[in-house]
C-alpha atoms as a PDB file:
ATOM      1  CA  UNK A   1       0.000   0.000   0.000  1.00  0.00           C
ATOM      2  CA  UNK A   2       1.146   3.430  -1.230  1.00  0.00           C
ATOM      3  CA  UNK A   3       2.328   6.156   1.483  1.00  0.00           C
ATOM      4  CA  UNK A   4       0.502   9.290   0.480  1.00  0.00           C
ATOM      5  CA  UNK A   5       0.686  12.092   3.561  1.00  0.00           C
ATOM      6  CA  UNK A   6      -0.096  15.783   2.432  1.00  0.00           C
ATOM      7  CA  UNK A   7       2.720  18.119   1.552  1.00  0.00           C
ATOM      8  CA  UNK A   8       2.201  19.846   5.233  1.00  0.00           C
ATOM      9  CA  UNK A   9       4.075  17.371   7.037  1.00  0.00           C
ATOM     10  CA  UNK A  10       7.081  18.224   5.288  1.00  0.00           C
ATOM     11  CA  UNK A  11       7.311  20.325   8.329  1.00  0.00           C
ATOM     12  CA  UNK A  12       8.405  17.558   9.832  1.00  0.00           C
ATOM     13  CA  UNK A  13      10.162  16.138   7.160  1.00  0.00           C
ATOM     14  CA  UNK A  14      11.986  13.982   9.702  1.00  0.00           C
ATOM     15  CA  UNK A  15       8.239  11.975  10.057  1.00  0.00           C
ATOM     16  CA  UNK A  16       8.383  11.578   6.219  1.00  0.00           C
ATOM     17  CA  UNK A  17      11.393  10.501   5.228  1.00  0.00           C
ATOM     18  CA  UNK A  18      11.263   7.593   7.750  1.00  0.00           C
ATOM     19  CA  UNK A  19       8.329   6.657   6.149  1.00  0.00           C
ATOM     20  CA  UNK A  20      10.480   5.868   2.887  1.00  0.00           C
ATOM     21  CA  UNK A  21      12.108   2.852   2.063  1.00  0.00           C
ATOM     22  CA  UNK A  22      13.681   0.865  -0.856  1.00  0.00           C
ATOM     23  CA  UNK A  23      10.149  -0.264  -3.138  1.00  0.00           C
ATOM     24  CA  UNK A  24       8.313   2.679  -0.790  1.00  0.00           C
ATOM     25  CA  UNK A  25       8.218   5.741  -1.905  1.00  0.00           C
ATOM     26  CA  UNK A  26       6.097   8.610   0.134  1.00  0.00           C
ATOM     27  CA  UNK A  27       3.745  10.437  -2.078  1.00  0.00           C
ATOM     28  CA  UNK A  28       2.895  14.096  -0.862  1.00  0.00           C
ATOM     29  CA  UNK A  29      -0.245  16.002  -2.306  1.00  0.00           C
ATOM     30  CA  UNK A  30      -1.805  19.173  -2.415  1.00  0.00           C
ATOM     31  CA  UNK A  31      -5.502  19.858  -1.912  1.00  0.00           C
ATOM     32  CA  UNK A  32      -6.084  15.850  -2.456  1.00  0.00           C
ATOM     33  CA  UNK A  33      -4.008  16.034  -5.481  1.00  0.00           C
ATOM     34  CA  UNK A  34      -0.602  14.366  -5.881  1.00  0.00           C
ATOM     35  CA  UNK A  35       2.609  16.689  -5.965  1.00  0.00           C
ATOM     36  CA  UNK A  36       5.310  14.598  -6.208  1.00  0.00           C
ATOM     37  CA  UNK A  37       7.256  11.738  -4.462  1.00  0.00           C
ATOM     38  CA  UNK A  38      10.045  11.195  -2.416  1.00  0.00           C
ATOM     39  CA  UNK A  39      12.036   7.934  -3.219  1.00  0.00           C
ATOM     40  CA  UNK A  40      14.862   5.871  -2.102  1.00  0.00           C
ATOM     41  CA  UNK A  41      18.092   6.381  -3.945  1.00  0.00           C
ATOM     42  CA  UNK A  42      18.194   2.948  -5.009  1.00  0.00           C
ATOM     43  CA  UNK A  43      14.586   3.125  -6.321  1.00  0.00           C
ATOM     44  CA  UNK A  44      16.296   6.374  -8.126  1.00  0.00           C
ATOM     45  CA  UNK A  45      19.122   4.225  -9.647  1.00  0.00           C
ATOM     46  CA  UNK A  46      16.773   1.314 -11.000  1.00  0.00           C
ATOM     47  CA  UNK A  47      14.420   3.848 -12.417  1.00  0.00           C
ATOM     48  CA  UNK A  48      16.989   5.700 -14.353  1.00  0.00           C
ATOM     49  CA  UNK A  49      18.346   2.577 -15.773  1.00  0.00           C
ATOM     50  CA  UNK A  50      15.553   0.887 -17.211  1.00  0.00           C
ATOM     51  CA  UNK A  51      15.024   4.836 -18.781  1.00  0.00           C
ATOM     52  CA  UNK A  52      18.211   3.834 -20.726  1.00  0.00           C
ATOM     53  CA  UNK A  53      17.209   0.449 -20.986  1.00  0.00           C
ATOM     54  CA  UNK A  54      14.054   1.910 -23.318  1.00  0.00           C
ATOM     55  CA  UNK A  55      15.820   4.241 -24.988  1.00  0.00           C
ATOM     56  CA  UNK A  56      18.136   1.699 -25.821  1.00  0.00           C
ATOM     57  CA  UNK A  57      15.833  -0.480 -26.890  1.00  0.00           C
ATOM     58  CA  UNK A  58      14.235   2.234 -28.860  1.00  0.00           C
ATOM     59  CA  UNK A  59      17.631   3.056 -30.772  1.00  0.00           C
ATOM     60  CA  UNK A  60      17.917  -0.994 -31.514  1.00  0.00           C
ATOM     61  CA  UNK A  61      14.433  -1.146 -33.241  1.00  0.00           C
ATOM     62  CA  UNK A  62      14.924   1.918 -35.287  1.00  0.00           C
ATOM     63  CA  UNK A  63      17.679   0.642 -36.671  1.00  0.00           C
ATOM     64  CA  UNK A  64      16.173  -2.460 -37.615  1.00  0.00           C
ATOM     65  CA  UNK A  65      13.610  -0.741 -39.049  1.00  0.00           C
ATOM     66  CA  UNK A  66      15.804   1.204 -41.254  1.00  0.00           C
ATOM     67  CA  UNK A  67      17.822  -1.698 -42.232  1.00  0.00           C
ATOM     68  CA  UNK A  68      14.435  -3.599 -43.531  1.00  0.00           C
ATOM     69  CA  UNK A  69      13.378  -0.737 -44.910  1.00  0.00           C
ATOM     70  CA  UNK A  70      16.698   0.469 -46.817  1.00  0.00           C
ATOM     71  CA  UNK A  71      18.661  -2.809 -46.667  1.00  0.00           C
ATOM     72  CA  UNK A  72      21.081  -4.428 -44.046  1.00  0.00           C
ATOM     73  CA  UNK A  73      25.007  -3.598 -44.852  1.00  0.00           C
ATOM     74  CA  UNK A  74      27.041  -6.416 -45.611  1.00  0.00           C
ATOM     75  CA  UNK A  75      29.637  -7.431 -42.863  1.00  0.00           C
ATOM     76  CA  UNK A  76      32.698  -6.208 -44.763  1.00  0.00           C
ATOM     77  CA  UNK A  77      30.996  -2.698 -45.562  1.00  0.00           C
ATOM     78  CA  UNK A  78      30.066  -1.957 -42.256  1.00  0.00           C
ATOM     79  CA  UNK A  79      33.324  -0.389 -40.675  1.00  0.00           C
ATOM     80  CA  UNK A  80      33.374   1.895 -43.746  1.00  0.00           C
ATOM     81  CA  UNK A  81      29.683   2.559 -43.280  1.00  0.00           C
ATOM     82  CA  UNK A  82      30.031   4.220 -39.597  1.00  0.00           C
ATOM     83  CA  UNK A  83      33.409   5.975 -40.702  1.00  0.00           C
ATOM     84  CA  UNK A  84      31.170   8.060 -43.199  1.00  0.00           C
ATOM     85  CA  UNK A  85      28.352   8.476 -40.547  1.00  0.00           C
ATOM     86  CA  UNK A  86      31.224   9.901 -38.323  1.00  0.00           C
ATOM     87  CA  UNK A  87      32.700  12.258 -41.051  1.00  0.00           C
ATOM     88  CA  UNK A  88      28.562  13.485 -41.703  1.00  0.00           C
ATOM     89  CA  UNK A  89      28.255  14.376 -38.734  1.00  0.00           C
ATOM     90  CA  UNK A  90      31.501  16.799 -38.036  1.00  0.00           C
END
């Protein structure tokens, strides 16, 4: 079950932040309305990795897009291929 205390206690933010633990996070709102969340730092960590983890995954299927759509490179081309991409982009 969520923790979800109104921003007021942050006044004693001391309360709130020992309500917060790893998988826990303590949800403050305004007028019944959520504000924002205070999180662990780990929770922090795992959060911004599986961010890169998607846009990661979102660079890999573009480019298999674009390679069914415009044709894969063959193996010995593809060194050359990126050493032109690099040169475009300077």
């Amino acid at each position: 079950m969520p923790t979800i205390v109104p921003i007021s206690d942050l006044r004693n933010y001391g309360n709130v932040l020992d309500k917060v633990s790893p998988g826990s996070p303590v949800y403050l709102t305004r007028n019944g309305h959520g504000v924002c969340s205070i999180r662990d730092m780990k929770d922090e960590e795992n959060f911004e990795k599986a961010e890169a983890m998607i846009r990661l995954l979102c660079e890999l299927n573009a480019g298999i897009r674009s390679a069914e759509e415009e044709g894969w490179i063959a193996e010995e081309e593809v060194e050359e291929h990126f050493q032109n991409r690099r040169n475009e982009c300077k």
